[in-house]
C-alpha atoms as a PDB file:
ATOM      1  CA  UNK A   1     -57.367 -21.803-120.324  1.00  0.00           C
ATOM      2  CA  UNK A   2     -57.664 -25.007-118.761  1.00  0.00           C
ATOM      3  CA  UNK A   3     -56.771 -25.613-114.936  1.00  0.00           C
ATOM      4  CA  UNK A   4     -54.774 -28.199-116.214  1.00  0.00           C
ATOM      5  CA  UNK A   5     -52.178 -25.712-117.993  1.00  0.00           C
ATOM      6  CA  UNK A   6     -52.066 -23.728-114.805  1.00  0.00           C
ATOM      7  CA  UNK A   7     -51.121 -26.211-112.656  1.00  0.00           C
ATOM      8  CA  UNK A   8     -48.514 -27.189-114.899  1.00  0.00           C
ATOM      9  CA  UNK A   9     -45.288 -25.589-113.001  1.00  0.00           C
ATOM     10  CA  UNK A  10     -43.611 -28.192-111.690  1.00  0.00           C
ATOM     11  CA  UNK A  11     -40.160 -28.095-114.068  1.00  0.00           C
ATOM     12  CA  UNK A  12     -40.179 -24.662-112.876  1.00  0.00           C
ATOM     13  CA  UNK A  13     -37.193 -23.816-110.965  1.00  0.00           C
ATOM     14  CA  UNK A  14     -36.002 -20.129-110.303  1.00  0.00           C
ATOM     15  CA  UNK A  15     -37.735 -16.495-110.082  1.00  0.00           C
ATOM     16  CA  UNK A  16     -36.901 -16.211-113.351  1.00  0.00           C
ATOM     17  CA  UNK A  17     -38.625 -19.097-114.646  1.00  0.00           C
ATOM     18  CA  UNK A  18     -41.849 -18.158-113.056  1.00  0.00           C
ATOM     19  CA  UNK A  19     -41.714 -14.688-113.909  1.00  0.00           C
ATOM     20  CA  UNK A  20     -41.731 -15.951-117.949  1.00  0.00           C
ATOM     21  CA  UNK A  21     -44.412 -18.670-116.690  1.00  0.00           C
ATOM     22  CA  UNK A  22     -46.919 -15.963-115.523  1.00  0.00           C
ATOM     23  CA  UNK A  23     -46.284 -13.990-118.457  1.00  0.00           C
ATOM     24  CA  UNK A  24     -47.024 -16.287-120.548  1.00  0.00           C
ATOM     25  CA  UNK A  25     -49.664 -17.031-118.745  1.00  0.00           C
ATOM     26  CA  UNK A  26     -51.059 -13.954-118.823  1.00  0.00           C
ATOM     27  CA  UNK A  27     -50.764 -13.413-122.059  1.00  0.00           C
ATOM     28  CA  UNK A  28     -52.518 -16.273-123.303  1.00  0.00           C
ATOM     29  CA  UNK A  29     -55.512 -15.129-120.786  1.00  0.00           C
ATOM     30  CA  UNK A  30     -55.425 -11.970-122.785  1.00  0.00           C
ATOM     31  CA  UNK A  31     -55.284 -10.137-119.087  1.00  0.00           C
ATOM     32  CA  UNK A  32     -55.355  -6.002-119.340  1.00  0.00           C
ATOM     33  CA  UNK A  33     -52.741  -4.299-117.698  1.00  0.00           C
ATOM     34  CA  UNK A  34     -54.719  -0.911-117.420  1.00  0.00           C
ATOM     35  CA  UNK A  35     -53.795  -0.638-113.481  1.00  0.00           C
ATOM     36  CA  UNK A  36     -49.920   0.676-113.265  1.00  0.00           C
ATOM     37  CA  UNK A  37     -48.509  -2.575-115.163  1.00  0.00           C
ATOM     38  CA  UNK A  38     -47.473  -1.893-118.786  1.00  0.00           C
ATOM     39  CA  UNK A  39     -46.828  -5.684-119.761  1.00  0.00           C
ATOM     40  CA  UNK A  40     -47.614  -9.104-118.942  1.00  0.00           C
ATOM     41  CA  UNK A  41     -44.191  -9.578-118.189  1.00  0.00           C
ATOM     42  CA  UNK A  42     -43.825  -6.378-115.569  1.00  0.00           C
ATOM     43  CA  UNK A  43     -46.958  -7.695-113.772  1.00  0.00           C
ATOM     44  CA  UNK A  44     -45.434 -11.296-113.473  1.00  0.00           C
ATOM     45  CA  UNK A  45     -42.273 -10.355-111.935  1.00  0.00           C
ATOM     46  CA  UNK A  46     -44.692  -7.903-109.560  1.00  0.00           C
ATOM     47  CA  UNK A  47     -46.397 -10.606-108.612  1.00  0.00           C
ATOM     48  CA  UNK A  48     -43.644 -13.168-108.237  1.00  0.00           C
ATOM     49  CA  UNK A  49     -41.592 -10.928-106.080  1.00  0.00           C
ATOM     50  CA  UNK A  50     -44.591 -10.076-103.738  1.00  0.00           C
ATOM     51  CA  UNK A  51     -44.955 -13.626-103.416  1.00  0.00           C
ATOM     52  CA  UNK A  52     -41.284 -14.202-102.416  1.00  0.00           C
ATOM     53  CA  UNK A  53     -41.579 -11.057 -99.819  1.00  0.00           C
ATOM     54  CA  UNK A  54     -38.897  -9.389-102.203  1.00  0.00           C
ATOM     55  CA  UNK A  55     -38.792  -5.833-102.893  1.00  0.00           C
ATOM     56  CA  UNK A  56     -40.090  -4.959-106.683  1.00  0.00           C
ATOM     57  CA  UNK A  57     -36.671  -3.566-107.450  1.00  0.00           C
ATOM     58  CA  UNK A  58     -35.070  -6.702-106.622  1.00  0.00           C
ATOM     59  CA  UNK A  59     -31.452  -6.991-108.274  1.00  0.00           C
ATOM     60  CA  UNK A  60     -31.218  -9.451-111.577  1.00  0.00           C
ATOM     61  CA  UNK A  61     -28.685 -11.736-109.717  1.00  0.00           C
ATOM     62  CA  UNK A  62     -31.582 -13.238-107.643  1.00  0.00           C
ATOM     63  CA  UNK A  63     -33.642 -14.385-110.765  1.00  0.00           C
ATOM     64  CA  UNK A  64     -31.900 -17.539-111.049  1.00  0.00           C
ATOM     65  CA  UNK A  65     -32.234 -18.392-107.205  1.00  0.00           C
ATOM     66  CA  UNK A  66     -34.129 -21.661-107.162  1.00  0.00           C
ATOM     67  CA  UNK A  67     -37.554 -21.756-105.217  1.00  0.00           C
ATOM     68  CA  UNK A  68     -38.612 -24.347-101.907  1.00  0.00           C
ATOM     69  CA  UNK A  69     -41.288 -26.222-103.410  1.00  0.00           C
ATOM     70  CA  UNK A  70     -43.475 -24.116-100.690  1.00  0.00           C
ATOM     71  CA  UNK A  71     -42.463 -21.301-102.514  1.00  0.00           C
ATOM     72  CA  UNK A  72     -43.403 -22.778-105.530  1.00  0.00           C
ATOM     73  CA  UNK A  73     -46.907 -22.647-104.740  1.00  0.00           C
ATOM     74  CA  UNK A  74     -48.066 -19.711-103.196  1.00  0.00           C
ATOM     75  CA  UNK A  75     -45.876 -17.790-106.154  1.00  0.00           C
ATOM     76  CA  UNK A  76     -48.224 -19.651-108.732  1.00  0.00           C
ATOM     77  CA  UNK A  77     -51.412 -19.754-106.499  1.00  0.00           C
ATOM     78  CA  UNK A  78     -50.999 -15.842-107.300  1.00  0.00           C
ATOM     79  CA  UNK A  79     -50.269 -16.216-111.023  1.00  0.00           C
ATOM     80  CA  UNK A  80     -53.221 -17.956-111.020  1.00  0.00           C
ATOM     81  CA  UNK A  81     -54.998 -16.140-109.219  1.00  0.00           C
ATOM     82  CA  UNK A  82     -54.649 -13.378-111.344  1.00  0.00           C
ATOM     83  CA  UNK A  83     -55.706 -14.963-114.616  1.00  0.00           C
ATOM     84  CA  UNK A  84     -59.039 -16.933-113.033  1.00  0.00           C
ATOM     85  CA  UNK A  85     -60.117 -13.562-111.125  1.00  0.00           C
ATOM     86  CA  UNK A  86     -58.775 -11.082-113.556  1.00  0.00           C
ATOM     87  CA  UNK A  87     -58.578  -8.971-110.520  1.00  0.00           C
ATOM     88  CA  UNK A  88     -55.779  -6.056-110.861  1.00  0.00           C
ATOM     89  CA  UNK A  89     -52.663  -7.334-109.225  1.00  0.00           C
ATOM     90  CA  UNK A  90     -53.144  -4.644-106.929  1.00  0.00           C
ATOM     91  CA  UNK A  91     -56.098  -5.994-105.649  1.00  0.00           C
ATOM     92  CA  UNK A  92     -54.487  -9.179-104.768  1.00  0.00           C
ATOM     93  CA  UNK A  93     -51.542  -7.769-102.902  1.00  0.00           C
ATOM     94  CA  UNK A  94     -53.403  -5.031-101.710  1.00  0.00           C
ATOM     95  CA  UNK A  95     -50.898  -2.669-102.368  1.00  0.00           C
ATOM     96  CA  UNK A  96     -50.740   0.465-105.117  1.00  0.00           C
ATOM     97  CA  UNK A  97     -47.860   2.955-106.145  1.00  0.00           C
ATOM     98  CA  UNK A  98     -48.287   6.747-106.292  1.00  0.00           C
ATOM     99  CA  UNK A  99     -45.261   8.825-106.499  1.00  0.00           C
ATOM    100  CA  UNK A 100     -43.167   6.380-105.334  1.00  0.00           C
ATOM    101  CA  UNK A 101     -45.081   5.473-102.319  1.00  0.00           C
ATOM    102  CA  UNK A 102     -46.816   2.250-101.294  1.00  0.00           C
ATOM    103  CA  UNK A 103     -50.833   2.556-100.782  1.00  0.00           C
ATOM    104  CA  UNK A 104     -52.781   0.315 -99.355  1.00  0.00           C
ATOM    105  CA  UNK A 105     -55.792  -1.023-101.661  1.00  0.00           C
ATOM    106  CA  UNK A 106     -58.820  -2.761-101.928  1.00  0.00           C
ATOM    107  CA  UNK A 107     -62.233  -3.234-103.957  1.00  0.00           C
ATOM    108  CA  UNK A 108     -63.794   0.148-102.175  1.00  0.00           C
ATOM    109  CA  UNK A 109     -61.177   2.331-104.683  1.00  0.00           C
ATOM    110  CA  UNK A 110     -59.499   2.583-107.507  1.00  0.00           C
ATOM    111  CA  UNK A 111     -56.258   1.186-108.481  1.00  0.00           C
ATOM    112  CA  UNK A 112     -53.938   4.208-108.209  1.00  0.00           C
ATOM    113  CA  UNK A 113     -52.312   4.993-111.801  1.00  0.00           C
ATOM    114  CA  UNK A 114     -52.807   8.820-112.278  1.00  0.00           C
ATOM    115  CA  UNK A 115     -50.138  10.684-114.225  1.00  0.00           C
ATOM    116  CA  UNK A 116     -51.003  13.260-111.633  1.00  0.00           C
ATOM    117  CA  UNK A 117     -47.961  11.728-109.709  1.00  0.00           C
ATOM    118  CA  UNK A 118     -45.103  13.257-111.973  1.00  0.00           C
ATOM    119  CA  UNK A 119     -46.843  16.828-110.974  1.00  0.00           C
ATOM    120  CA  UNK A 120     -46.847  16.669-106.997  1.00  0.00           C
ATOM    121  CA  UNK A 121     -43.266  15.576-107.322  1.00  0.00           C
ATOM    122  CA  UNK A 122     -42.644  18.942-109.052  1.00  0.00           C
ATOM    123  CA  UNK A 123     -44.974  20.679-106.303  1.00  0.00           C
ATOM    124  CA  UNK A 124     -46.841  22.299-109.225  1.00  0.00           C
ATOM    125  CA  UNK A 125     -43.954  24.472-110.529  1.00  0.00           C
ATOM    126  CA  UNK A 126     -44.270  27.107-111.782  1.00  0.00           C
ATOM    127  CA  UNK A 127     -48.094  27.395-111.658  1.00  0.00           C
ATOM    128  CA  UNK A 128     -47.619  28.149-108.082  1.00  0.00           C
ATOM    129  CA  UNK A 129     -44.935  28.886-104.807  1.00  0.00           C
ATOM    130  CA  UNK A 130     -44.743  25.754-102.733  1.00  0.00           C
ATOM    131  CA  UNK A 131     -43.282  27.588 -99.498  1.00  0.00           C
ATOM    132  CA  UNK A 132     -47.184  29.406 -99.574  1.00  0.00           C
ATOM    133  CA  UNK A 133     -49.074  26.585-100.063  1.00  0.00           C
ATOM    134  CA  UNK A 134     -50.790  25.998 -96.518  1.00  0.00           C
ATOM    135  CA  UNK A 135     -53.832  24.256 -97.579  1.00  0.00           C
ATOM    136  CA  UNK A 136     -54.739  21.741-100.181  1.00  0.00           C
ATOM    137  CA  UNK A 137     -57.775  19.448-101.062  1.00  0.00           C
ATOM    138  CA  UNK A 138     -57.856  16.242-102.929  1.00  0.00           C
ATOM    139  CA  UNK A 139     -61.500  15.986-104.481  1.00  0.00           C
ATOM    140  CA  UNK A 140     -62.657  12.414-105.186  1.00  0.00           C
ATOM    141  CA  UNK A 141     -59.842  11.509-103.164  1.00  0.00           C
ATOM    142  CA  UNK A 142     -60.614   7.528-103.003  1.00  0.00           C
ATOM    143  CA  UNK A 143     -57.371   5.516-101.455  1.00  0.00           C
ATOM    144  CA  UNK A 144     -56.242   8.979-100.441  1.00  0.00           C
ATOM    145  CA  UNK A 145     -52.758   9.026-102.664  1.00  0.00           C
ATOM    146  CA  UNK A 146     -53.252  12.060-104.384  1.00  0.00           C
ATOM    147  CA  UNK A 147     -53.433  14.356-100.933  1.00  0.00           C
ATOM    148  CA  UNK A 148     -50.930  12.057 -98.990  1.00  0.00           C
ATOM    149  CA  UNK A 149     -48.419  12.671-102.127  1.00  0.00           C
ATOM    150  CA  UNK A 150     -49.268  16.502-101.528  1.00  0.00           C
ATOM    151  CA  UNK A 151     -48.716  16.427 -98.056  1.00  0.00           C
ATOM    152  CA  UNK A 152     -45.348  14.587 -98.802  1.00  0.00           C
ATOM    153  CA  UNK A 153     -44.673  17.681-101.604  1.00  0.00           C
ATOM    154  CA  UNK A 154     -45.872  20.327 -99.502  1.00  0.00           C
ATOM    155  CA  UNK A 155     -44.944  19.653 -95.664  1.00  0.00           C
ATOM    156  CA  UNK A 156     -46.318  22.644 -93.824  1.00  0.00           C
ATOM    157  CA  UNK A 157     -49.798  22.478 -95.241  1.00  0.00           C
ATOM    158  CA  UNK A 158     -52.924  21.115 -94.366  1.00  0.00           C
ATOM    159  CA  UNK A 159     -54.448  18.571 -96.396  1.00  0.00           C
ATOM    160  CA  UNK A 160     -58.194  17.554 -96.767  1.00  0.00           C
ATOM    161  CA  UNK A 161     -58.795  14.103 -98.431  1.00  0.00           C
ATOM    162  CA  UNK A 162     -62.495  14.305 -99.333  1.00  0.00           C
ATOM    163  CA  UNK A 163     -64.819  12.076-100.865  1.00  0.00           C
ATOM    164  CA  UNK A 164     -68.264  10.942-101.045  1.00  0.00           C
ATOM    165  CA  UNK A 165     -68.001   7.049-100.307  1.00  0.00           C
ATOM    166  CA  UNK A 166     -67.287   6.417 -96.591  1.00  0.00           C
ATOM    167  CA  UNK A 167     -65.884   3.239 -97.996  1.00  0.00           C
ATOM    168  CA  UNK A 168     -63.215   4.986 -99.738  1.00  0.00           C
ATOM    169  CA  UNK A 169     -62.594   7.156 -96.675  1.00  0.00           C
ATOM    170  CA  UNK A 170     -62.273   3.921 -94.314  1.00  0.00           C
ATOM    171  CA  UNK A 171     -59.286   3.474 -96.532  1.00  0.00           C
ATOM    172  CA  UNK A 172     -57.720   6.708 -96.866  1.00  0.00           C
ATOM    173  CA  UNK A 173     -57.918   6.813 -93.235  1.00  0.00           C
ATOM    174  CA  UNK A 174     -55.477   3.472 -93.106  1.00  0.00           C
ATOM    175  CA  UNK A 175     -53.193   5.291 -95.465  1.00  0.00           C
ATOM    176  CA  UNK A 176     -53.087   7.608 -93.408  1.00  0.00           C
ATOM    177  CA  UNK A 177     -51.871   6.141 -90.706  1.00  0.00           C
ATOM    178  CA  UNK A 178     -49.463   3.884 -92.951  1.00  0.00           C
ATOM    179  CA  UNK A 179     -47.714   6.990 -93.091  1.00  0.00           C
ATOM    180  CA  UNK A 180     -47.962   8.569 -90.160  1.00  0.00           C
ATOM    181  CA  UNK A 181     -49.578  11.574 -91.581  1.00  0.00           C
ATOM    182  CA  UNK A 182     -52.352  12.647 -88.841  1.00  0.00           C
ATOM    183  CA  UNK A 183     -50.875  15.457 -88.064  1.00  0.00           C
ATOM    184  CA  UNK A 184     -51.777  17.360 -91.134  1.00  0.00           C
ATOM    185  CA  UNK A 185     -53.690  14.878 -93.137  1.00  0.00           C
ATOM    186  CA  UNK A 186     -57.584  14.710 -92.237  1.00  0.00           C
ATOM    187  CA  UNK A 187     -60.774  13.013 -93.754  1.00  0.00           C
ATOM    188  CA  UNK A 188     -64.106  15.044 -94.841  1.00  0.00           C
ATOM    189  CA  UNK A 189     -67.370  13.171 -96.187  1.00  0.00           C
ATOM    190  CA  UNK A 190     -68.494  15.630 -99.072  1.00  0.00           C
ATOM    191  CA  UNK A 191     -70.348  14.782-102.411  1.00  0.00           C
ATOM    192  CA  UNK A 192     -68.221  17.396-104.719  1.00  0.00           C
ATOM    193  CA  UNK A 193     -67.827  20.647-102.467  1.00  0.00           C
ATOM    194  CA  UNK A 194     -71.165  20.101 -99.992  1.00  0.00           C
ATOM    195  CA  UNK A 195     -69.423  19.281 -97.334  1.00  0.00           C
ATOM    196  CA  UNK A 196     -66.853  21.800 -97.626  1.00  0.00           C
ATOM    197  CA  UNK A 197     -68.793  24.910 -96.956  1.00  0.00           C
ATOM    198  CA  UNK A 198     -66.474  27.753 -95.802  1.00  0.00           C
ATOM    199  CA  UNK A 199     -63.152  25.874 -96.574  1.00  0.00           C
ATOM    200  CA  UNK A 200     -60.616  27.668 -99.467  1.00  0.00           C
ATOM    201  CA  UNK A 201     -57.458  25.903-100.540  1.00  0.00           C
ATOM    202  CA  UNK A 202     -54.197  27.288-102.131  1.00  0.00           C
ATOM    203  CA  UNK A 203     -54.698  23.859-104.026  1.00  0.00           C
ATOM    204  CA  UNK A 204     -57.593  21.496-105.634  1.00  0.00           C
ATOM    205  CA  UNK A 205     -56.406  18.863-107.025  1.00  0.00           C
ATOM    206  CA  UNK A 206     -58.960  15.728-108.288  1.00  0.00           C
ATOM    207  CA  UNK A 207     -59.023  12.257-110.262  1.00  0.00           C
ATOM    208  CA  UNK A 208     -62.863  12.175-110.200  1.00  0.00           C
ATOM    209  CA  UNK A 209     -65.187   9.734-112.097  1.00  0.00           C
ATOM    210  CA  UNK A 210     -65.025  10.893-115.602  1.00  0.00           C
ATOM    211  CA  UNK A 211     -65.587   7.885-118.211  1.00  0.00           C
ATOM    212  CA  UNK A 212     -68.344   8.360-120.123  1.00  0.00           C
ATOM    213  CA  UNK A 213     -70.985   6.051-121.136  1.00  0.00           C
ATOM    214  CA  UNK A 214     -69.681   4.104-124.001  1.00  0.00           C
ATOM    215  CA  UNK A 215     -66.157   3.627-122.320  1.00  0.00           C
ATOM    216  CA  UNK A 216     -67.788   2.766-119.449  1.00  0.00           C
ATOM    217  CA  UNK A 217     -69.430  -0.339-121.126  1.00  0.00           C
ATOM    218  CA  UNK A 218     -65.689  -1.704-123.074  1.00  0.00           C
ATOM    219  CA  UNK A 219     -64.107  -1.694-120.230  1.00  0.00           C
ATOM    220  CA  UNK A 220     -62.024  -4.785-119.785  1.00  0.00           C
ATOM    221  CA  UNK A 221     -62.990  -7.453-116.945  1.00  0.00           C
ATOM    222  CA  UNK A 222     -60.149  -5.981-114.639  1.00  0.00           C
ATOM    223  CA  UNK A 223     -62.273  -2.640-114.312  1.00  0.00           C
ATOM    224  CA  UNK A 224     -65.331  -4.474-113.459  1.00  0.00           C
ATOM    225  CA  UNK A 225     -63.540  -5.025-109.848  1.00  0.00           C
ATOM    226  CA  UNK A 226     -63.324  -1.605-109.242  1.00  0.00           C
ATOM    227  CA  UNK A 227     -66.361   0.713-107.714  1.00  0.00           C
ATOM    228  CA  UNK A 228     -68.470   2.040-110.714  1.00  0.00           C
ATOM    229  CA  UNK A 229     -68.939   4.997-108.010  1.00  0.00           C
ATOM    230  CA  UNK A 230     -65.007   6.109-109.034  1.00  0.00           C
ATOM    231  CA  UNK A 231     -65.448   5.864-112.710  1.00  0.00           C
ATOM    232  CA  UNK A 232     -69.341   6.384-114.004  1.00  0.00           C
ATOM    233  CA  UNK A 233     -69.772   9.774-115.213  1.00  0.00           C
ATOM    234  CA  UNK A 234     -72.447   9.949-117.294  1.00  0.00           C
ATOM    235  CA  UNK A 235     -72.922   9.993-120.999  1.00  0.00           C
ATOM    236  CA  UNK A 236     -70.092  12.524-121.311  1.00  0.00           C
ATOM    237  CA  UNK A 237     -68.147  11.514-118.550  1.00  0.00           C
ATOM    238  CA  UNK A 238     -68.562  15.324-117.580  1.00  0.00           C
ATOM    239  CA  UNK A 239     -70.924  14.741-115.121  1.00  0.00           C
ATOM    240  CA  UNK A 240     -68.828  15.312-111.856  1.00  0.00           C
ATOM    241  CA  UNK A 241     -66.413  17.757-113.818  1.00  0.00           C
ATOM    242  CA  UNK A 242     -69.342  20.456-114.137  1.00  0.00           C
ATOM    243  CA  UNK A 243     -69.689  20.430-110.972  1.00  0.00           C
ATOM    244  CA  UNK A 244     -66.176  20.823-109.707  1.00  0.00           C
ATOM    245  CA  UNK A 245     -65.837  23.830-111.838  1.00  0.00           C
ATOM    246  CA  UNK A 246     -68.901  25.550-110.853  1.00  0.00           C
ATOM    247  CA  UNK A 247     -67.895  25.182-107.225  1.00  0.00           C
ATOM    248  CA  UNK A 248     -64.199  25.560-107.498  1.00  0.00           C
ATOM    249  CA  UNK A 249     -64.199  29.375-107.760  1.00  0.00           C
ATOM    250  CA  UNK A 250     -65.300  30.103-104.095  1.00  0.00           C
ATOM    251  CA  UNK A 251     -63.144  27.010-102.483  1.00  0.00           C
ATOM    252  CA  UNK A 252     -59.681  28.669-103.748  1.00  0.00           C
ATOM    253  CA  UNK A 253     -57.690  31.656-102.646  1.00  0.00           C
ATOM    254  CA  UNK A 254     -56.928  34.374-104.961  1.00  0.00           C
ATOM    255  CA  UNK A 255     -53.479  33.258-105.770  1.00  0.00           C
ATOM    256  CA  UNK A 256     -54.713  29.225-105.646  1.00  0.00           C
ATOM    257  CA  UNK A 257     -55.077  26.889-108.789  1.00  0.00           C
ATOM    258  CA  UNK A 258     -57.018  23.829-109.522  1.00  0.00           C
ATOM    259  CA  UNK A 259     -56.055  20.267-111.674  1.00  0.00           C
ATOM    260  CA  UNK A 260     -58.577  18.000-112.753  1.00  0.00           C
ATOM    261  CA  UNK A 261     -57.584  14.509-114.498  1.00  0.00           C
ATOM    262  CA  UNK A 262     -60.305  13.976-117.253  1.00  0.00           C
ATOM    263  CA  UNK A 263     -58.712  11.303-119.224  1.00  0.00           C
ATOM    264  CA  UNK A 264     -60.134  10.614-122.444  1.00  0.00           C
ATOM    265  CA  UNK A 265     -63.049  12.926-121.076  1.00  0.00           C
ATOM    266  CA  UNK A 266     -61.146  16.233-122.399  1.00  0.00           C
ATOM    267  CA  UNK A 267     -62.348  16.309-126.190  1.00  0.00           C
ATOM    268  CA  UNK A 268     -65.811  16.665-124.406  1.00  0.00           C
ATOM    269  CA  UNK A 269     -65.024  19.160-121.811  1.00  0.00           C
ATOM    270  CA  UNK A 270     -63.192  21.436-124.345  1.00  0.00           C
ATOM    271  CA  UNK A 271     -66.725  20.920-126.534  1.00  0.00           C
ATOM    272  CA  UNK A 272     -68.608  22.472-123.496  1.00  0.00           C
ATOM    273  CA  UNK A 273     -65.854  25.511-122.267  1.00  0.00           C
ATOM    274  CA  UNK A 274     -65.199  26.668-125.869  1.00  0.00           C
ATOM    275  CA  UNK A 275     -64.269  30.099-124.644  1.00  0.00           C
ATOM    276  CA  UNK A 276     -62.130  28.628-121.201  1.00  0.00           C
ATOM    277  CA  UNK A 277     -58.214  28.549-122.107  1.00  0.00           C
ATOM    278  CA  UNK A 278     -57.658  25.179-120.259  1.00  0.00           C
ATOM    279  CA  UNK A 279     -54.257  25.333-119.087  1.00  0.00           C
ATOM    280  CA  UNK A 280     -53.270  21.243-120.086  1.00  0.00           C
ATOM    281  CA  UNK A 281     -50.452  19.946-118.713  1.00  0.00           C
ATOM    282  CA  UNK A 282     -47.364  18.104-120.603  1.00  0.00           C
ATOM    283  CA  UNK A 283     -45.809  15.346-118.918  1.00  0.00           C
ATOM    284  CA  UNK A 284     -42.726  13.364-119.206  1.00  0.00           C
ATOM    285  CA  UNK A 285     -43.637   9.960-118.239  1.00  0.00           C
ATOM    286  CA  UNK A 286     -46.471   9.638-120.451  1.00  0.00           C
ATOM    287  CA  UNK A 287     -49.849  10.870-119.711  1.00  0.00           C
ATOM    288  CA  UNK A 288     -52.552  13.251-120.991  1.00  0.00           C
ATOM    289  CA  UNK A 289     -55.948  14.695-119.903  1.00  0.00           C
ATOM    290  CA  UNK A 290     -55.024  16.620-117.042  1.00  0.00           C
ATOM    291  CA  UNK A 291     -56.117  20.729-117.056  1.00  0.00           C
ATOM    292  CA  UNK A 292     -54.988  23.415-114.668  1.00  0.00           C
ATOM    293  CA  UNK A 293     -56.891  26.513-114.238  1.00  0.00           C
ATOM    294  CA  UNK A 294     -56.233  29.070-111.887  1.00  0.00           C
ATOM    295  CA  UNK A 295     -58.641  31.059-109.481  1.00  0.00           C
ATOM    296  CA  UNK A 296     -58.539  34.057-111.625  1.00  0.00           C
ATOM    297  CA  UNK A 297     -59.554  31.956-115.217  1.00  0.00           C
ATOM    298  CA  UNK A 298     -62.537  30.588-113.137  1.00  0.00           C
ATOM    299  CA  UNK A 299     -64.451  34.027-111.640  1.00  0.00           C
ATOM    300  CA  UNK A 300     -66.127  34.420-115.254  1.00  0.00           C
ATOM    301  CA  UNK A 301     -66.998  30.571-116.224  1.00  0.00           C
ATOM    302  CA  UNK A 302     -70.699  29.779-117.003  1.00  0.00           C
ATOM    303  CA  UNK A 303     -72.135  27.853-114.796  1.00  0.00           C
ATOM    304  CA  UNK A 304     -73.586  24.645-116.500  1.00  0.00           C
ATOM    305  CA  UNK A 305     -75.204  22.453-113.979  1.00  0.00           C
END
């Protein structure tokens, strides 16, 4: 795509026209929209309303408000932006949704997109009794959005966000604060469960680095922006996952359950547990690769690291 073409904006005249210009756009830059977008379109009109200071459920009757010639250019300085940097729109507005809450973002995580969300919004029912949850850890914890949704979920526990990039925990820490959440919220460095000696939770929940190898090495240019240290796990992408469930056991209480996203990770793990009933969860809003066990399933599992 030649700068040319992307300066080529000036006939454009209202949100809407530069919401179909950055699709287009986009989708001549054969972009990926692996990061919370679905379309080209859906990440245009993201982009273009961030640029406008607009809220991303801005009503229909503004898309034919006509644009300052200001505007104009910082709303296609992004759009070009994203197709020259093929950084995930995220990235450039610094901003992620989880569970309908704004995170802030940057290059030291990952782009929150688990389907983990549509679970804390249900506080785990049935699996367990959110008036008894008092304590809960989110492994691999990166941005934090995982454990600040649970603290959201369940408001009279403690929450541990733990991780073992400080970098990621520099930025958990601002989420933190973005929403007020010190009380209850804290930080802990810990590779896997190292640093957690002595601590049991009535919930573990993780999105840890589980993309093997090969998937590792398609990945589309957008993924290349985020830390390998969040994604890299090994030739089976199992790597990390061993080791959560051969620590798990002695970090829960008796009634407490653990739920692991392993993406495209789970034909593998199932390969390895033949004789562990994974408990895998269904969701509505589209989503796979997530197990649940519970303390009890995990007293008798072989340890394999």
């Amino acid at each position: 795509m030649t700068e040319e073409y992307l300066e080529d904006y000036a006939q454009l005249q209202s949100v809407r026209d530069f919401i179909r210009w950055g699709a287009s756009r986009f989708a001549q830059a054969e972009l990926s929209f692996s990061h919370g977008m679905v379309s080209a379109l859906d990440e245009a009109a993201y982009l273009v309303f961030h640029a406008l200071h607009l809220p991303v459920d801005t009503p229909e009757s503004y898309f034919d408000a006509r644009l300052t010639e200001r505007e104009k250019q910082v709303v296609a300085a992004l759009l070009k932006r994203r197709v020259v940097e093929r950084k995930p729109a995220a990235y450039l507005t610094q901003e992620g949704w989880f569970a309908g809450l704004p995170f802030y973002v940057d290059e030291r995580v990952l782009v929150p997109r688990s389907p983990l969300a549509e679970w804390v919004e249900k506080q785990f029912y049935p699996w367990i009794e959110a008036e008894q949850v008092e304590h809960v850890l989110d492994l691999c914890t990166g941005s934090g959005c995982i454990g600040i949704a649970c603290a959201y979920a369940f408001p009279q526990a403690q929450v541990d966000l733990s991780d073992i990039s400080a970098d990621a925990l520099d930025v958990a820490r601002l989420n933190i604060e973005r929403h007020a959440a010190q009380a209850h919220v804290g930080v802990v460095q810990s590779d896997v469960f190292s640093g957690l000696e002595g601590r049991q939770y009535d919930l573990i929940v993780s999105n840890p680095p589980y993309v093997d190898a090969g998937d590792l090495n398609a990945m589309s240019a957008e993924f290349r922006h985020e830390p390998e240290l969040g994604l890299a796990a090994g030739q089976d992408g199992l790597e990390i996952v061993h080791r959560i469930l051969a620590g798990a056991r002695k970090h829960l209480t008796p009634q407490g359950i653990l739920v692991v996203e392993v993406g495209n990770s789970e034909y593998a793990l199932t390969a390895a547990y033949p004789d562990l009933m994974f408990n895998w969860l269904e969701f509505e809003r589209g989503g796979d690769g997530v197990f649940l066990l519970t303390a009890a399933q995990l007293q008798d599992l072989p340890v394999l690291v």
